[in-house]
Protein backbone atom coordinates (compact mmCIF):
# COMPACT_ATOMS: atom_id res chain seq x y z
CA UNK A 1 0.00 0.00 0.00
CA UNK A 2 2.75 2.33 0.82
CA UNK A 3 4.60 1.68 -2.38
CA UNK A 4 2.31 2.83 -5.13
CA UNK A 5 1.46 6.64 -5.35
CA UNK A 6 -2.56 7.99 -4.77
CA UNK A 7 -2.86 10.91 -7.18
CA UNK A 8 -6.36 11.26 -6.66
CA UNK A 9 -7.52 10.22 -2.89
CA UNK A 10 -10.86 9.21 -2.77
CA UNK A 11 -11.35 7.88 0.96
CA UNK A 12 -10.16 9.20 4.13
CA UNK A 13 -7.52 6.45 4.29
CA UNK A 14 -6.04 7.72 0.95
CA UNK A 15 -6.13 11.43 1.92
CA UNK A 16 -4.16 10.66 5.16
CA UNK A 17 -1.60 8.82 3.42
CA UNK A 18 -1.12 11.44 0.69
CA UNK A 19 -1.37 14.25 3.19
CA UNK A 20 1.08 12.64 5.37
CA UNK A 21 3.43 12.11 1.84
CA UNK A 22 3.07 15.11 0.68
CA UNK A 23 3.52 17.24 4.11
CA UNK A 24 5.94 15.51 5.78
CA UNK A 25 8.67 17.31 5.55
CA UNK A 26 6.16 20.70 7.37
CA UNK A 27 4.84 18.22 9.89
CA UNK A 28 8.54 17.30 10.80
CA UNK A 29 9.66 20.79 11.11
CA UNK A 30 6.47 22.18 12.45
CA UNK A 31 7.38 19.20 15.46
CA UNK A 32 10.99 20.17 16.15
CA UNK A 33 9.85 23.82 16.22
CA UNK A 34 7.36 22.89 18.77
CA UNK A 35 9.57 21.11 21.12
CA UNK A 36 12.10 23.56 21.02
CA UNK A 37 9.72 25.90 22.19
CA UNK A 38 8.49 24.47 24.88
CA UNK A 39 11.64 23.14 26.26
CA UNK A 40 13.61 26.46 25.82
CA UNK A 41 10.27 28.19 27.03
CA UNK A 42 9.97 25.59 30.00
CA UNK A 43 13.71 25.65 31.27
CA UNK A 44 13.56 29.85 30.90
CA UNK A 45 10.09 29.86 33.32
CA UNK A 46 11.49 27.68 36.06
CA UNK A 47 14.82 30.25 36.26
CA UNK A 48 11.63 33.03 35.94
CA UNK A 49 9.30 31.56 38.58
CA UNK A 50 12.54 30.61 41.03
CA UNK A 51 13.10 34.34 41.19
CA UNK A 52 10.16 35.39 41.30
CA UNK A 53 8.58 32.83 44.75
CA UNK A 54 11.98 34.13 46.12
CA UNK A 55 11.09 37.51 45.80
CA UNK A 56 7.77 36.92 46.84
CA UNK A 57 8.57 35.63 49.67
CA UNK A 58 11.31 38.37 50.96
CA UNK A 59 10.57 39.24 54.54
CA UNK A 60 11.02 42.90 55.12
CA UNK A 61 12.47 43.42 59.13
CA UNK A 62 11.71 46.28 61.73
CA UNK A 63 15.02 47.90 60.85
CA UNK A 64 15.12 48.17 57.75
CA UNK A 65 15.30 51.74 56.07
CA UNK A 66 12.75 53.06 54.47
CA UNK A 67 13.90 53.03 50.98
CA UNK A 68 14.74 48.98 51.53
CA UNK A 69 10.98 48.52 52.41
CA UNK A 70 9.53 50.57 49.45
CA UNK A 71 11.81 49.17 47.17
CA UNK A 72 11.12 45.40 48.30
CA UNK A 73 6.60 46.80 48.82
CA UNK A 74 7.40 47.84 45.28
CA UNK A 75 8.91 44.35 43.74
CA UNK A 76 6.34 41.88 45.57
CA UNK A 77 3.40 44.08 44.33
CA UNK A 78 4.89 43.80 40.81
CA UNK A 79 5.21 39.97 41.19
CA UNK A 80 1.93 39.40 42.63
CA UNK A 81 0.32 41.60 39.78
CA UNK A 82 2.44 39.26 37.16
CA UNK A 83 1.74 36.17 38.97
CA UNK A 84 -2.22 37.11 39.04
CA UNK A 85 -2.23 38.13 34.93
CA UNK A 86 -0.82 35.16 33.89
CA UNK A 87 -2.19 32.82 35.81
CA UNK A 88 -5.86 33.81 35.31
CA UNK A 89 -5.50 34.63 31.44
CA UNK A 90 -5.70 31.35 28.66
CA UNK A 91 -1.99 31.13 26.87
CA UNK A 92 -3.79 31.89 23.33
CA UNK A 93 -4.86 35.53 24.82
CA UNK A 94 -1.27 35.88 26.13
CA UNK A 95 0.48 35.00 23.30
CA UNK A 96 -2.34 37.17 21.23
CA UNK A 97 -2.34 40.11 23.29
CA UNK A 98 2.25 39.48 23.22
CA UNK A 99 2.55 38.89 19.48
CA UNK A 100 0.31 41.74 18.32
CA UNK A 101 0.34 43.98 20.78
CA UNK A 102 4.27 44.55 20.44
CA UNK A 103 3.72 44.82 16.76
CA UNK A 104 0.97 47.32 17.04
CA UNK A 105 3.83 49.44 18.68
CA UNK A 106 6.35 49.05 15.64
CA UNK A 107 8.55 46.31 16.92
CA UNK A 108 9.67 44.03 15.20
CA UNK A 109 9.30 40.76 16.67
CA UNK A 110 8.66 37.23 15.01
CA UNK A 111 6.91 34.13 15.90
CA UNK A 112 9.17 32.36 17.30
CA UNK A 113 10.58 34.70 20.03
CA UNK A 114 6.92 35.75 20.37
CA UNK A 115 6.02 31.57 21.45
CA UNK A 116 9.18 30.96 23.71
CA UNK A 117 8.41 34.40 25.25
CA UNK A 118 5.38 33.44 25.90
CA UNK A 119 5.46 29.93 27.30
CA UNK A 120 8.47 31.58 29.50
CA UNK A 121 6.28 33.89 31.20
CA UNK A 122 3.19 31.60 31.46
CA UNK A 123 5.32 28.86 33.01
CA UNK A 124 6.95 31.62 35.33
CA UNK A 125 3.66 32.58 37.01
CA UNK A 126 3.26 29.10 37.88
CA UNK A 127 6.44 28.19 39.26
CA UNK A 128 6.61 31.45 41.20
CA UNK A 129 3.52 30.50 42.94
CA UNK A 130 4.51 26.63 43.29
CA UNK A 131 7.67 27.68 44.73
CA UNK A 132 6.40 30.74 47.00
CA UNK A 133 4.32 27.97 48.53
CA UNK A 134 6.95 25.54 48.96
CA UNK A 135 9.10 28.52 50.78
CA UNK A 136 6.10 29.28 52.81
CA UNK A 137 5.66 25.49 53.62
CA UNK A 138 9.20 25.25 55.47
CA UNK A 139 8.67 25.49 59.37
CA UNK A 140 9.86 28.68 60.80
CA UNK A 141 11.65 26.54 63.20
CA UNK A 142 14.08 25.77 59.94
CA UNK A 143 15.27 29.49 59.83
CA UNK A 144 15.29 30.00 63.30
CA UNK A 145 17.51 27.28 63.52
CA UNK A 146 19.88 28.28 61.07
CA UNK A 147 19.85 32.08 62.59
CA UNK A 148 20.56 30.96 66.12
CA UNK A 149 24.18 29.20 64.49
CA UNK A 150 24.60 32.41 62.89
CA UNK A 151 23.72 32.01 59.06
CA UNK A 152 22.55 35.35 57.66
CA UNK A 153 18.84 35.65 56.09
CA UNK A 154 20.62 35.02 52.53
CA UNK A 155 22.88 31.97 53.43
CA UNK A 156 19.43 30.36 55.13
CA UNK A 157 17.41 30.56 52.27
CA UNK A 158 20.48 29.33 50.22
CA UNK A 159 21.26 26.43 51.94
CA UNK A 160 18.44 25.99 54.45
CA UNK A 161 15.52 27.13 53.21
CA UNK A 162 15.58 26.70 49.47
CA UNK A 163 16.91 22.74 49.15
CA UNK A 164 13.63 22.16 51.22
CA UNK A 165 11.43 24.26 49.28
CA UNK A 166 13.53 23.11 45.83
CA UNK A 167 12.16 19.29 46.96
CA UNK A 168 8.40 20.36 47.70
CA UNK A 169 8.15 22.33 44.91
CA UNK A 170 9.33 19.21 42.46
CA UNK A 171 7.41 16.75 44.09
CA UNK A 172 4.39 19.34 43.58
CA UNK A 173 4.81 19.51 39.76
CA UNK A 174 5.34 16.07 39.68
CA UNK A 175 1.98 15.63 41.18
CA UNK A 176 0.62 17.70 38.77
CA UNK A 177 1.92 16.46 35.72
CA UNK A 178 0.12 12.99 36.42
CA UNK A 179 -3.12 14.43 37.27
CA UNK A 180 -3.58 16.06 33.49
């Protein structure tokens, strides 16, 4: 069946099979261009949405200046905004609203960068949140812990607080991934 050629398809069967001759060569491409958007776009959104938990989860002390706590007020309301849009917006309006919406202001951008750009930022809002929660799901008896032996606030969420969170957060998109 494979070895003769259908010049005029008459039945579904033959259609697929001359499609799938025919196109081949665009349904091979179109699949490498798809997985190297979403693992380019994936990899870029968990860097995104590790920043981003971390900086939502900054804890702003009593003495502090005033500048520090704007500056940090300033950040997390940013992130939470960011979080919020792309979390409670479908990807096709994102990547709509991204693709046009530059273009409407004269840049130049093309489909491609538009796609990874916008699977980076949709996977970012979710990661952010999944790790923000993992942070927030370490005991406070962790950093306490870790301050009492004298480990700054930085060098406890780098090697206390963040291996932890790193391992909740995982098993959480794990748990994820098999429920879809």
């Amino acid at each position: 069946m494979l070895g003769f050629s259908i010049t005029d398809p008459s039945n579904s069967l033959e259609w697929m099979i001359f499609l799938a001759k025919k196109y081949s060569g665009m349904f091979l491409e179109g699949t490498w261009l798809t997985l190297y958007i979403a693992v380019s776009g994936t990899i870029l959104g968990f860097l995104l949405g590790y920043i981003i938990g971390i900086i939502q989860d900054i804890r702003i002390n009593e003495g502090d200046s005033i500048l520090k706590k704007g500056i940090f007020k300033i950040l997390k309301a940013i992130c939470r905004i960011y979080v919020e849009v792309f979390r409670d917006t479908p990807m096709i309006v994102q990547a709509m609203v991204l693709y046009y919406g530059i273009r409407q202001a004269n840049v130049n951008i093309t489909p491609l960068f538009a796609g990874v750009m916008v699977t980076v930022l949709n996977t970012g809002a979710y990661m952010a949140e999944t790790v923000r929660a993992g942070i927030g799901s370490i005991d406070m008896g962790q950093r306490e812990g870790a301050w009492a032996m004298g480990m700054s606030p930085m060098k406890t969420m780098i090697y206390v607080v963040l291996p932890q969170a790193s391992k909740i957060s995982s098993l959480r998109w794990q748990i994820h991934f098999l429920q879809i």
